[in-house]
PDB file of N, CA and C in Angstrom:
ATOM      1  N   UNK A   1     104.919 162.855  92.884  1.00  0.00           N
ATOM      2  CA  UNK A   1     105.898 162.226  93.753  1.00  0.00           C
ATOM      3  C   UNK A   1     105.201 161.243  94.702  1.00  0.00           C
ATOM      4  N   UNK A   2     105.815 159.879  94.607  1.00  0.00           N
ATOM      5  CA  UNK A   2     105.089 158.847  95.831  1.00  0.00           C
ATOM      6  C   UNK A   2     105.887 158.939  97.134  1.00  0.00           C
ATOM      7  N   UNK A   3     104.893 158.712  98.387  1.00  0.00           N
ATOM      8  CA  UNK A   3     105.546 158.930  99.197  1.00  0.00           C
ATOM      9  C   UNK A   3     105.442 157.325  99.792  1.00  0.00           C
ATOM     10  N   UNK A   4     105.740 157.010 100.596  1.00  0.00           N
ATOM     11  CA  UNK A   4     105.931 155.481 101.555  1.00  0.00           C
ATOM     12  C   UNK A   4     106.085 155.799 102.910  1.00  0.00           C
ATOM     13  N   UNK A   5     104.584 155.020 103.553  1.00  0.00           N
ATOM     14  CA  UNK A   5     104.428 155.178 104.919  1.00  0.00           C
ATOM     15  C   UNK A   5     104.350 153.732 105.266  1.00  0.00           C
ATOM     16  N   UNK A   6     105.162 153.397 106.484  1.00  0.00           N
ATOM     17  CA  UNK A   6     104.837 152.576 107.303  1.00  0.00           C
ATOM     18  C   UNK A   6     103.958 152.603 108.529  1.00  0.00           C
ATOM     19  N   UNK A   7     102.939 152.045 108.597  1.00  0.00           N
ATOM     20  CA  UNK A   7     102.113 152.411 109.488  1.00  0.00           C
ATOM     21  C   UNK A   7     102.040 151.652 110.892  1.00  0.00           C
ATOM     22  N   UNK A   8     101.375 152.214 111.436  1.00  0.00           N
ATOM     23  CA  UNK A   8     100.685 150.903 112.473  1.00  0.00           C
ATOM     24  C   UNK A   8     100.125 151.224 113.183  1.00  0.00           C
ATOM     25  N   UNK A   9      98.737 150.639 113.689  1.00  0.00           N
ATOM     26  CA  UNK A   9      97.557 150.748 113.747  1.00  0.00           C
ATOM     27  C   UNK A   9      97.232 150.247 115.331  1.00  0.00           C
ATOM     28  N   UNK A  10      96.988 150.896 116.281  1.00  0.00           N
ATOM     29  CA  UNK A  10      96.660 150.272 117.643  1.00  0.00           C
ATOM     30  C   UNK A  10      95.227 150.172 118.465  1.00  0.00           C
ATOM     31  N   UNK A  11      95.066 149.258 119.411  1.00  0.00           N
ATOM     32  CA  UNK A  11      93.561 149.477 120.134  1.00  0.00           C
ATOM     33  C   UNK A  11      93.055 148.494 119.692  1.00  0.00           C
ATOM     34  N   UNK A  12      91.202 148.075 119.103  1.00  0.00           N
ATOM     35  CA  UNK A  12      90.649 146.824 119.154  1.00  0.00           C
ATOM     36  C   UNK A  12      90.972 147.103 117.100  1.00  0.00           C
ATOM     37  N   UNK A  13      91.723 146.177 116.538  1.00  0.00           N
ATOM     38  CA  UNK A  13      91.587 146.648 115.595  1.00  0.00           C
ATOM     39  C   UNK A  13      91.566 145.096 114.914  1.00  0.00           C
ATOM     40  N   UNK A  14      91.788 144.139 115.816  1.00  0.00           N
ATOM     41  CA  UNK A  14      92.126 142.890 115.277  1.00  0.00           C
ATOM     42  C   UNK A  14      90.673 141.943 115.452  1.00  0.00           C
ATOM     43  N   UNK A  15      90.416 141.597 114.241  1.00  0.00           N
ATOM     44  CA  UNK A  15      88.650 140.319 114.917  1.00  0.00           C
ATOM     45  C   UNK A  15      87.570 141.516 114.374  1.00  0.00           C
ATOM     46  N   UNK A  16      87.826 142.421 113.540  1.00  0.00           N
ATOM     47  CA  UNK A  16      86.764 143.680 113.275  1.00  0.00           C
ATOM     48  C   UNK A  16      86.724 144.316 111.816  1.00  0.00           C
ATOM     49  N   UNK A  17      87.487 143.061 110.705  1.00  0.00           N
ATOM     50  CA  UNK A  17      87.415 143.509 109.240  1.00  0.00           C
ATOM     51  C   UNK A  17      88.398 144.903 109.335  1.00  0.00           C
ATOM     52  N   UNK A  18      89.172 144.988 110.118  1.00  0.00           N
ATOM     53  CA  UNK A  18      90.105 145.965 109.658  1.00  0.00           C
ATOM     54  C   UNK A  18      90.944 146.059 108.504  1.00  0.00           C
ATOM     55  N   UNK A  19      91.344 144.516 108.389  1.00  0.00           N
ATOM     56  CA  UNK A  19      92.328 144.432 107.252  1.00  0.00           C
ATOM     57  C   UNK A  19      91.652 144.594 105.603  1.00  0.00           C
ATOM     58  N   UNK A  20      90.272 143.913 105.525  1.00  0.00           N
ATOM     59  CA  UNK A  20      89.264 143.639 104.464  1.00  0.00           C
ATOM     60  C   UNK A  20      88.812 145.288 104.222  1.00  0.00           C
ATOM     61  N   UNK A  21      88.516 145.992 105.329  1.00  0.00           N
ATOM     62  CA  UNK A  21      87.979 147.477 105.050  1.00  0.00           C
ATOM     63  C   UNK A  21      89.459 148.425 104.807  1.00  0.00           C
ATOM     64  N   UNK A  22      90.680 147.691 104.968  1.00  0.00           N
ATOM     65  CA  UNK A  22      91.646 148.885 104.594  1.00  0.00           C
ATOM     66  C   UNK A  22      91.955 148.638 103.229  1.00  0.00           C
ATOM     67  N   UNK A  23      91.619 147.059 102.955  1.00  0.00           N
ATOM     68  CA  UNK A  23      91.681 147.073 101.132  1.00  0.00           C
ATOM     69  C   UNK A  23      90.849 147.520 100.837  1.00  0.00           C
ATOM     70  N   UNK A  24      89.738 147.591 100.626  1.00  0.00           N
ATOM     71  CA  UNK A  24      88.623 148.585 100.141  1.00  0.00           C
ATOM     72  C   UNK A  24      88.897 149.658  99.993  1.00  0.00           C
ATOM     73  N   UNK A  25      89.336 150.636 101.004  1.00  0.00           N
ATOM     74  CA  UNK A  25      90.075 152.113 101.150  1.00  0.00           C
ATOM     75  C   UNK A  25      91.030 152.004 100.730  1.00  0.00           C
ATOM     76  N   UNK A  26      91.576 151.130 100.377  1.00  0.00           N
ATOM     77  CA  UNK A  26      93.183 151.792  99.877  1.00  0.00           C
ATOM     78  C   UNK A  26      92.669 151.689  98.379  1.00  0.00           C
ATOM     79  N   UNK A  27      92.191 150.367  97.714  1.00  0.00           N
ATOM     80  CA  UNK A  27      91.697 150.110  96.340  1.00  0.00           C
ATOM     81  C   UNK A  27      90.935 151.198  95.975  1.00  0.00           C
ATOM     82  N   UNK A  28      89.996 151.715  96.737  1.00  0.00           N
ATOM     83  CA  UNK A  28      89.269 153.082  96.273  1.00  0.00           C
ATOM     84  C   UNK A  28      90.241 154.241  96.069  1.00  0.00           C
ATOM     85  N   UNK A  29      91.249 154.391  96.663  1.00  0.00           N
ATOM     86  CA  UNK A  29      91.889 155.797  96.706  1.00  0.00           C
ATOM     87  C   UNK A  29      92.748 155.355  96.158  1.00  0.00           C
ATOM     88  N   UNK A  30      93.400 154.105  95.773  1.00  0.00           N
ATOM     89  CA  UNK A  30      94.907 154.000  94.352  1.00  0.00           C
ATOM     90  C   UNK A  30      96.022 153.908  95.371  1.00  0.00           C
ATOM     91  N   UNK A  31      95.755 153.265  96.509  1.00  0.00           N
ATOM     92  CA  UNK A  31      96.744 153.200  97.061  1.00  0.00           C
ATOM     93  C   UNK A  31      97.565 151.837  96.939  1.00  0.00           C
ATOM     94  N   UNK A  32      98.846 151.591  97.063  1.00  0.00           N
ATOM     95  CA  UNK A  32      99.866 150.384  96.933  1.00  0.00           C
ATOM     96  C   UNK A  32     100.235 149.910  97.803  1.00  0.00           C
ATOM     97  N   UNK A  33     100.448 148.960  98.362  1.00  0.00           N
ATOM     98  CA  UNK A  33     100.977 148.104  99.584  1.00  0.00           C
ATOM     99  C   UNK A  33     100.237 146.842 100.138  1.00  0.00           C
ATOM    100  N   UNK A  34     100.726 147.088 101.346  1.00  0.00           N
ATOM    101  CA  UNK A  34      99.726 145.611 102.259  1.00  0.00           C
ATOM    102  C   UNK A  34      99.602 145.962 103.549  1.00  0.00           C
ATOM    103  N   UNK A  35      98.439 145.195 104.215  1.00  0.00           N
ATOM    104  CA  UNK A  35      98.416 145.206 105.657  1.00  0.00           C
ATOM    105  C   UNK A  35      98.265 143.708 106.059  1.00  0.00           C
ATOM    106  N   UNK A  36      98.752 143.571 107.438  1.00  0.00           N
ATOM    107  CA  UNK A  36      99.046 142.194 108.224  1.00  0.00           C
ATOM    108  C   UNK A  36      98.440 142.421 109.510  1.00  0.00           C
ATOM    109  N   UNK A  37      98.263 141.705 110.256  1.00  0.00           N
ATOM    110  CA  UNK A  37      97.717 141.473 111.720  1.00  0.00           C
ATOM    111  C   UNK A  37      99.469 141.413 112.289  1.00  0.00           C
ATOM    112  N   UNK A  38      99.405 141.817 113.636  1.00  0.00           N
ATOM    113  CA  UNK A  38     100.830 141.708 114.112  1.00  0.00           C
ATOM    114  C   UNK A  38     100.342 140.533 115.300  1.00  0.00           C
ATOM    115  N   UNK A  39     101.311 139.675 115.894  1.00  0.00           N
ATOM    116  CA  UNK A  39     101.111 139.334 116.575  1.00  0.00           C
ATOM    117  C   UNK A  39     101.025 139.703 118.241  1.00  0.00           C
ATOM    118  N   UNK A  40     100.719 141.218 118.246  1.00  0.00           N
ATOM    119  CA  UNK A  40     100.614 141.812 119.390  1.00  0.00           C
ATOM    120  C   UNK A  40      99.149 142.381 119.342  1.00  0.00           C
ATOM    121  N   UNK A  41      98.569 142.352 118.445  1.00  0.00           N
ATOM    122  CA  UNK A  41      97.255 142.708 118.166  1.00  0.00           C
ATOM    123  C   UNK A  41      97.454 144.290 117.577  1.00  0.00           C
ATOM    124  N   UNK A  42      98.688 144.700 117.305  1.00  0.00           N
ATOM    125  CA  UNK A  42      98.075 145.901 116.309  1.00  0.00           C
ATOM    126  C   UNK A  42      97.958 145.293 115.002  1.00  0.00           C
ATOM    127  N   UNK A  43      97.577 146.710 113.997  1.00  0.00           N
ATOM    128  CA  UNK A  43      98.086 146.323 112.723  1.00  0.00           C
ATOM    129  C   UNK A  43      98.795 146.775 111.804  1.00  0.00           C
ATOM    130  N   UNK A  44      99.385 146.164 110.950  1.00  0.00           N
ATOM    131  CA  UNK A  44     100.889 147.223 110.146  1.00  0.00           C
ATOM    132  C   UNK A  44     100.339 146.915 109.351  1.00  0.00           C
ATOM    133  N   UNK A  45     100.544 148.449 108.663  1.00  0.00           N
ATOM    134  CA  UNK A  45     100.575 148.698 107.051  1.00  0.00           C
ATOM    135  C   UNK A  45     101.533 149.363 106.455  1.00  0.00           C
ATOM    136  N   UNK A  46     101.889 148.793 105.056  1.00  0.00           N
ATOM    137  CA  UNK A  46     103.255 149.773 104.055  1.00  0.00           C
ATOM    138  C   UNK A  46     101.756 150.529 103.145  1.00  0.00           C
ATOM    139  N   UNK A  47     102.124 151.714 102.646  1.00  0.00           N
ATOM    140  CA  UNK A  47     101.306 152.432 102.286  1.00  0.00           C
ATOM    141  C   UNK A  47     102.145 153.587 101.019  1.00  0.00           C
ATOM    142  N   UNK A  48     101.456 153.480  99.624  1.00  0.00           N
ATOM    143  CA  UNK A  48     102.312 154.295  98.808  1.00  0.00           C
ATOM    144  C   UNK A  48     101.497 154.369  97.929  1.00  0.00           C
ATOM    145  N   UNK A  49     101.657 156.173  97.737  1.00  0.00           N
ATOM    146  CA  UNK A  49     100.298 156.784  96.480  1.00  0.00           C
ATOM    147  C   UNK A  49     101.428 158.260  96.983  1.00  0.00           C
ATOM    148  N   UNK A  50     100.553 158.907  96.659  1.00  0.00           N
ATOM    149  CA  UNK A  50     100.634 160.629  96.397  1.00  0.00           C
ATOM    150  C   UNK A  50     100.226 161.044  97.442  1.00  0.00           C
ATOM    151  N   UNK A  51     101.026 162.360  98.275  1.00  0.00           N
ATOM    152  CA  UNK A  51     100.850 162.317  99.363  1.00  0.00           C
ATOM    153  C   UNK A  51      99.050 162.973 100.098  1.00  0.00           C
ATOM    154  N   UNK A  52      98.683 163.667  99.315  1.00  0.00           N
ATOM    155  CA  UNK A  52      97.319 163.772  99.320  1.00  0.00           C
ATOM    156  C   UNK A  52      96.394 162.427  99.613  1.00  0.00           C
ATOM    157  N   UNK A  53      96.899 161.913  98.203  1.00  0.00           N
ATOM    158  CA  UNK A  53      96.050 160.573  98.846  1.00  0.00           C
ATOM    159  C   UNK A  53      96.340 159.561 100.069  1.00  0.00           C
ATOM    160  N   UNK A  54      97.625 160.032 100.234  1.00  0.00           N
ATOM    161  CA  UNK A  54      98.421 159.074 101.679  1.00  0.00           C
ATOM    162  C   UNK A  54      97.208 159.998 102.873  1.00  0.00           C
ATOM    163  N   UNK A  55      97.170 160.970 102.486  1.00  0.00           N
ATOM    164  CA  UNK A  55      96.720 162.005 104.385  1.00  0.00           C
ATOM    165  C   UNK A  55      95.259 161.555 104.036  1.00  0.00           C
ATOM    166  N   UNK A  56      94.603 161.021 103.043  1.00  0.00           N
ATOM    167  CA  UNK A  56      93.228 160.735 102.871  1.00  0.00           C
ATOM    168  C   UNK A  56      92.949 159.740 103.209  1.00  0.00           C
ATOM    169  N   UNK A  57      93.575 158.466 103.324  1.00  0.00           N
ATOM    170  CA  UNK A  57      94.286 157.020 103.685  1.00  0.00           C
ATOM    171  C   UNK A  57      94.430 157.210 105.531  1.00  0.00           C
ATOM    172  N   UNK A  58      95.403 158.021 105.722  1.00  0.00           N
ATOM    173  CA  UNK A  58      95.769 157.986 107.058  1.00  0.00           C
ATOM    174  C   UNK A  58      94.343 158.704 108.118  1.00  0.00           C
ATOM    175  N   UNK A  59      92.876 159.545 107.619  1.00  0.00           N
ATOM    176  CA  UNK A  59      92.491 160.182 108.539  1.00  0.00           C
ATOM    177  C   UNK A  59      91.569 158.607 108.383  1.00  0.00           C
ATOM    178  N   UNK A  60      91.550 158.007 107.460  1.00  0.00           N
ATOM    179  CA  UNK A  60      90.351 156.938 107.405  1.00  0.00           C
ATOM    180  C   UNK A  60      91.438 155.771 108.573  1.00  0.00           C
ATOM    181  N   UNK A  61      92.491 155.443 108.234  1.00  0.00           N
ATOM    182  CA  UNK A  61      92.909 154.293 109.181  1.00  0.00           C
ATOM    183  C   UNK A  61      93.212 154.969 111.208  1.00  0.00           C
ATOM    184  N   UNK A  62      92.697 156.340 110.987  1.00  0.00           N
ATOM    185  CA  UNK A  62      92.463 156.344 112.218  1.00  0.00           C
ATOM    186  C   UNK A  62      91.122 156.154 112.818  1.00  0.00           C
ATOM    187  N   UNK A  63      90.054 156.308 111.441  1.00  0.00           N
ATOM    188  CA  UNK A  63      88.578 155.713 112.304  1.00  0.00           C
ATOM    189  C   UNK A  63      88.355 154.279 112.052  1.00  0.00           C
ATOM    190  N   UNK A  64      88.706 153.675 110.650  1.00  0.00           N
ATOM    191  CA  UNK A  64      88.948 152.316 110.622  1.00  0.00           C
ATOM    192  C   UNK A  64      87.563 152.002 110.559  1.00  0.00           C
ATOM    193  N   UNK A  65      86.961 150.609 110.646  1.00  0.00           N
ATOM    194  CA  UNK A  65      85.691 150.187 110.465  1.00  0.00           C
ATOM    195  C   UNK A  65      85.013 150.681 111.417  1.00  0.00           C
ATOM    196  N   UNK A  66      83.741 149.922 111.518  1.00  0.00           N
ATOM    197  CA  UNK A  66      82.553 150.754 112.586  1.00  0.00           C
ATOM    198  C   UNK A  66      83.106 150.201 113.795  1.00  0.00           C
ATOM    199  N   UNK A  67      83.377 148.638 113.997  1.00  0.00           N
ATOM    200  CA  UNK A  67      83.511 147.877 115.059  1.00  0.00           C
ATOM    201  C   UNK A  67      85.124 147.766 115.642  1.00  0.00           C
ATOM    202  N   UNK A  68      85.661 149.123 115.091  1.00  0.00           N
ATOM    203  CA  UNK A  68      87.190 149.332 115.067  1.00  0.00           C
ATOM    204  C   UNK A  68      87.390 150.207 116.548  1.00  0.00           C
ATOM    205  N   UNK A  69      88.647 149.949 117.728  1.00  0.00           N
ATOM    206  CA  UNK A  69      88.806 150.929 118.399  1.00  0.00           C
ATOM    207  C   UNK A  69      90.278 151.706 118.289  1.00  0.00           C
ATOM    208  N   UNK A  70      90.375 152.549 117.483  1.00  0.00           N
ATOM    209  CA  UNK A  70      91.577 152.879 117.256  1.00  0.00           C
ATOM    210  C   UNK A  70      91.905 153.960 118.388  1.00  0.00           C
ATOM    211  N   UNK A  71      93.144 153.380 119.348  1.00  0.00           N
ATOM    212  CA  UNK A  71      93.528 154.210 119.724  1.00  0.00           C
ATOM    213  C   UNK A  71      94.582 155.029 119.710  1.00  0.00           C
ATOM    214  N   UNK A  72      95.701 154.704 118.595  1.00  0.00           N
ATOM    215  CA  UNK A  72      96.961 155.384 118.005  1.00  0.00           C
ATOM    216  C   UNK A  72      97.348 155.102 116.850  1.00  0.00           C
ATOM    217  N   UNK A  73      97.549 155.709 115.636  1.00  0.00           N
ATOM    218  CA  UNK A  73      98.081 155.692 114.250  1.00  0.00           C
ATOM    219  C   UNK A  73      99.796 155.904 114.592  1.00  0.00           C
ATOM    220  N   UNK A  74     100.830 154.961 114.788  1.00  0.00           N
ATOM    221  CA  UNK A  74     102.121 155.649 114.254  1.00  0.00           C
ATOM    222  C   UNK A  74     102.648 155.177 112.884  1.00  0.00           C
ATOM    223  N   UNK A  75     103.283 156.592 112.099  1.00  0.00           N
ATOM    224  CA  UNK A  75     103.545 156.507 111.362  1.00  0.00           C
ATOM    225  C   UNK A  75     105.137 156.755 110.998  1.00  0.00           C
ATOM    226  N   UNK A  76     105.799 156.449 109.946  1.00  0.00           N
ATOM    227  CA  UNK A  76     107.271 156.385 109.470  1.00  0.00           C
ATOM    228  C   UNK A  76     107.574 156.522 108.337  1.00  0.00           C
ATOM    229  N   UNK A  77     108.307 157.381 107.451  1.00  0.00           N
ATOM    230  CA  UNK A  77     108.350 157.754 106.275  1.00  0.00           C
ATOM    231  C   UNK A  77     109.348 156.608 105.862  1.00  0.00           C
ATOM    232  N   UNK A  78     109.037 155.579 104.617  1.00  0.00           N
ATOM    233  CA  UNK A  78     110.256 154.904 104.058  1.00  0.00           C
ATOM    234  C   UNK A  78     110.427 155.172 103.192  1.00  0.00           C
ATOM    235  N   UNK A  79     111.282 154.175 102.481  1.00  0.00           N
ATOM    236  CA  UNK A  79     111.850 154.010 100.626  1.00  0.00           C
ATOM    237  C   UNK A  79     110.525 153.229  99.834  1.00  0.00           C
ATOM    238  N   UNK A  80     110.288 154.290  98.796  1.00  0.00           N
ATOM    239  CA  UNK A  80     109.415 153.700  98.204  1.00  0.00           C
ATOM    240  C   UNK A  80     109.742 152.684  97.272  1.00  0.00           C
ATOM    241  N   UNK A  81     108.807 151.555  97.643  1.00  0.00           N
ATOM    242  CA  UNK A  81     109.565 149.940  97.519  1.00  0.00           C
ATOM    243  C   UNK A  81     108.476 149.721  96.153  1.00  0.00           C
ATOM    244  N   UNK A  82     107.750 150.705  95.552  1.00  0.00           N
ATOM    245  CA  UNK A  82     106.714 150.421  94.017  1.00  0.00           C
ATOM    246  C   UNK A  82     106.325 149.648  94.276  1.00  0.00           C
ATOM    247  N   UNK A  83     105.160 149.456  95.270  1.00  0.00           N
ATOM    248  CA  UNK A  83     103.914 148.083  95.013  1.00  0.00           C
ATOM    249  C   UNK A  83     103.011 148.198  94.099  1.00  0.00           C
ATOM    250  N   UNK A  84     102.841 146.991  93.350  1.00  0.00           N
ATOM    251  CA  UNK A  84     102.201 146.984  92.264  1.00  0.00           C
ATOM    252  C   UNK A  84     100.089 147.388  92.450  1.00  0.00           C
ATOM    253  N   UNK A  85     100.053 146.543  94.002  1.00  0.00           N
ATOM    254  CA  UNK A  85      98.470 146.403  94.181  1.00  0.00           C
ATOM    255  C   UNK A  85      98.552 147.013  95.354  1.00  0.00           C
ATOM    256  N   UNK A  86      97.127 146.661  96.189  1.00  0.00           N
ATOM    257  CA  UNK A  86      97.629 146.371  97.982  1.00  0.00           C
ATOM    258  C   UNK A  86      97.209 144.917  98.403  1.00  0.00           C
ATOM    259  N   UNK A  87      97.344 144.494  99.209  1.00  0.00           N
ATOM    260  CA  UNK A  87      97.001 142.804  99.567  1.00  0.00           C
ATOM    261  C   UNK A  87      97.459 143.260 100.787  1.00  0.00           C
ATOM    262  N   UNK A  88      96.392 141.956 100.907  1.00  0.00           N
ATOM    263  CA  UNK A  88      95.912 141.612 102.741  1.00  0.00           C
ATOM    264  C   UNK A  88      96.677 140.422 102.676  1.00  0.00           C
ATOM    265  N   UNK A  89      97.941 140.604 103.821  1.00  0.00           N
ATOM    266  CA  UNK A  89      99.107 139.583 104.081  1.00  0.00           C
ATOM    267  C   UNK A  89      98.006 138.922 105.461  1.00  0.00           C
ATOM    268  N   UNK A  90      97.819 137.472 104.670  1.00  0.00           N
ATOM    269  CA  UNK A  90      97.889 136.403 106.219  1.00  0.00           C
ATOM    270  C   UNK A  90      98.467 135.589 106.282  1.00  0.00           C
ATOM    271  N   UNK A  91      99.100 135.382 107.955  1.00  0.00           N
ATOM    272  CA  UNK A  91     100.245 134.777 108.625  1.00  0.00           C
ATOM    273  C   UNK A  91      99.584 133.425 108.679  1.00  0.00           C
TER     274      UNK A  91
END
């Protein structure tokens, strides 16, 4: 069963390969979706795999890269919308 998380990502997370190191992690673990820079300086991600691999996904986007300061993960259960890859959306 896939599950679909909307994420979003707060603290220094923007200017620090967050988006480049969450494709890496998501491509390693088979995960589907995208992440974007927000224009408030968090970052959103849609997120869809198996929920194992979602909670394996979510403990990594709370440490995020080395030069990452994460200070809150919220998350939101959606409709799983079948993304084919993940991609890094830039505005």
């Amino acid at each position: 069963m896939i599950k679909h998380l909307n994420i979003t990502v707060k603290g220094k997370v923007q200017g620090v390969f967050y988006r480049a190191s969450t494709k890496a992690v998501a491509d390693q673990l088979g995960i589907r979706g995208f992440v974007r820079n927000e224009s408030n300086g968090d970052v959103y991600i849609e997120a869809e795999a198996e929920p194992t691999l979602i909670d394996m996904f979510l403990d990594w986007c709370n440490e995020g890269p080395e030069r990452a300061r994460v200070t809150s993960v919220d998350t939101t259960e959606g409709e799983v919308k079948n993304y084919r890859n993940f991609e890094v959306v830039k505005r």
